[in-house]
C-alpha atoms as a PDB file:
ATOM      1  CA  UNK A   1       2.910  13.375   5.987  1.00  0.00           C
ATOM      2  CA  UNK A   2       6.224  12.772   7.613  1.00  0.00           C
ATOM      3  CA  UNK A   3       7.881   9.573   9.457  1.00  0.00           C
ATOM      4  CA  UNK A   4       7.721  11.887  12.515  1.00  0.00           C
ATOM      5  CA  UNK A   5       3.582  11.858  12.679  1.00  0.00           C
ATOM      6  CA  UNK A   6       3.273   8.202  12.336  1.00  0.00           C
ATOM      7  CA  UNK A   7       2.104   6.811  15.551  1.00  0.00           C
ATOM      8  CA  UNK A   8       3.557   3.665  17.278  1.00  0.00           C
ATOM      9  CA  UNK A   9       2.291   0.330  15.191  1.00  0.00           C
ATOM     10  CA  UNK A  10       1.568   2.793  12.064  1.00  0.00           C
ATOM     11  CA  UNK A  11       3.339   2.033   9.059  1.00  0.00           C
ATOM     12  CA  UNK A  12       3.909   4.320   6.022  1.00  0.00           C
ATOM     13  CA  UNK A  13       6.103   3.777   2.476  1.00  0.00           C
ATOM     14  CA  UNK A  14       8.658   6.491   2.369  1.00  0.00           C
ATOM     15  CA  UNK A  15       8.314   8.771  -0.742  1.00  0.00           C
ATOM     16  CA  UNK A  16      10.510  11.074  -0.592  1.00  0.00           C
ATOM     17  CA  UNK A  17      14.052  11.570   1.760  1.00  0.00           C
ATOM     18  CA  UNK A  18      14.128  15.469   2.493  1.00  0.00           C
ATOM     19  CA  UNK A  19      17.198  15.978   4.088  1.00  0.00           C
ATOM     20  CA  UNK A  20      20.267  17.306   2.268  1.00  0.00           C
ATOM     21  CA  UNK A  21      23.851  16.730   2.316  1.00  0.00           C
ATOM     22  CA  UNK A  22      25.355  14.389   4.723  1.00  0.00           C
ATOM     23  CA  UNK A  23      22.243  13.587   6.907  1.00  0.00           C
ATOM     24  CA  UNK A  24      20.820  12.288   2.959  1.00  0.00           C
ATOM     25  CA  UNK A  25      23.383  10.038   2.604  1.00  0.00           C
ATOM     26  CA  UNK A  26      23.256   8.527   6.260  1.00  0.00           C
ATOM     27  CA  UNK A  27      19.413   8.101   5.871  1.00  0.00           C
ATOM     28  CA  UNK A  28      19.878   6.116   2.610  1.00  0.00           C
ATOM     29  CA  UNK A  29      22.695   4.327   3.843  1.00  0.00           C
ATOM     30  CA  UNK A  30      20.290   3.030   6.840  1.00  0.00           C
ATOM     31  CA  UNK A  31      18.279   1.775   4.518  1.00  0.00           C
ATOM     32  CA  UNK A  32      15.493   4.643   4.324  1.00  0.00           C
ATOM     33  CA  UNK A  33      15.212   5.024   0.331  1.00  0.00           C
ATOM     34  CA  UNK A  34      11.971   5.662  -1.428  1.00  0.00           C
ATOM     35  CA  UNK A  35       9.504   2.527  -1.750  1.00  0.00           C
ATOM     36  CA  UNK A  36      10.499   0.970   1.309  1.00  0.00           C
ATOM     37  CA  UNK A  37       8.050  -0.131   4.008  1.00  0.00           C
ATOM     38  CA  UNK A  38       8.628   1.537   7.539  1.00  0.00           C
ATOM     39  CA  UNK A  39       6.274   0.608  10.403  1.00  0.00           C
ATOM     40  CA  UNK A  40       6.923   2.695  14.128  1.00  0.00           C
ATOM     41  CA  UNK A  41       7.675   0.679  16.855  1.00  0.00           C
ATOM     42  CA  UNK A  42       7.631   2.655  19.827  1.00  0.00           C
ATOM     43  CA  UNK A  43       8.490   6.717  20.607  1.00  0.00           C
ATOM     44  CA  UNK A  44       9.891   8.393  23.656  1.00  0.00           C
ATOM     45  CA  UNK A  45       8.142   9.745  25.940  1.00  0.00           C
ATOM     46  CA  UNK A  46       8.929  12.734  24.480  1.00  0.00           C
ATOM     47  CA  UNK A  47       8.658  12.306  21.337  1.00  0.00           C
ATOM     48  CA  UNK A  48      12.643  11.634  20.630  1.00  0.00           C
ATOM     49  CA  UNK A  49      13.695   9.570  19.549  1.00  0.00           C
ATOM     50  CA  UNK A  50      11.813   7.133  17.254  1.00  0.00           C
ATOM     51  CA  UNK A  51      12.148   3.530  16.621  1.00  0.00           C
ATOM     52  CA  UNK A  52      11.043   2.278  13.516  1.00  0.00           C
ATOM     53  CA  UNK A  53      11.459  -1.240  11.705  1.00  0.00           C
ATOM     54  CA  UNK A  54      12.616  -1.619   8.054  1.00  0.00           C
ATOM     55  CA  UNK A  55      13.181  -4.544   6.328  1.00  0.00           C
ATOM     56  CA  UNK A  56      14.121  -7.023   9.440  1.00  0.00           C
ATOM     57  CA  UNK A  57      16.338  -4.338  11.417  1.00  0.00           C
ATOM     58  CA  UNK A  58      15.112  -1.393  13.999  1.00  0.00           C
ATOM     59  CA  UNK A  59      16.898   2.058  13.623  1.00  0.00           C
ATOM     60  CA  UNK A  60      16.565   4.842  16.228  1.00  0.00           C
ATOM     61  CA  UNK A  61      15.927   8.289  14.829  1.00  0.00           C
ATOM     62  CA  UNK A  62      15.579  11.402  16.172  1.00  0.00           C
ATOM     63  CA  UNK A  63      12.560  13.665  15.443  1.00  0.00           C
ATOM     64  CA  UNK A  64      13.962  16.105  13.540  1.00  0.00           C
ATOM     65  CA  UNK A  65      15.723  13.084  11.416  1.00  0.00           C
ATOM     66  CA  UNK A  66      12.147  11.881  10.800  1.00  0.00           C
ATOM     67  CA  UNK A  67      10.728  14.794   9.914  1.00  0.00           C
ATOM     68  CA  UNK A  68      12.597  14.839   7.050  1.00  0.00           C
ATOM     69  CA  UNK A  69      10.900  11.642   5.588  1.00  0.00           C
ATOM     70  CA  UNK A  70       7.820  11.769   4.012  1.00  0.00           C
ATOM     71  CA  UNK A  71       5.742   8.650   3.881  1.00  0.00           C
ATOM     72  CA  UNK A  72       2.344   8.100   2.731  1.00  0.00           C
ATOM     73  CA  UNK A  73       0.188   5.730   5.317  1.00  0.00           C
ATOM     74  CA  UNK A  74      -0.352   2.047   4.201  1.00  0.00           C
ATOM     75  CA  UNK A  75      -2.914  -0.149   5.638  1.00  0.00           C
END
């Protein structure tokens, strides 16, 4: 599953960071790095972008930037 299918009040723990390159680096130095808790505030009305919460911050993220985050649900 991917940050991107999470809905709003979900949270996940990120697994794995798919993007390559550049867009890697600016996920991880957001914050998004394996092990972390992410929980989705709100999404657009359509669908972009996404707000999420980690740690004590909120980060905007486009859809396509989520997609690239896997997560696995936690309660």
């Amino acid at each position: 599953m991917n940050l991107a299918k999470l809905a709003p009040g979900e949270k996940g723990r990120i697994t794995a960071i798919g993007a390559i390159g550049p867009m890697r680096r600016r996920l991880m130095d957001m914050g998004l790095l394996p092990g972390e808790e992410v929980r989705v505030e709100k999404v657009a009305p359509l669908g972009d972008p996404i707000e999420v919460r980690i740690r004590s911050y909120h980060l905007s993220l486009r859809k396509k930037e989520a997609e690239g985050i896997a997560v696995e649900v936690t309660p």
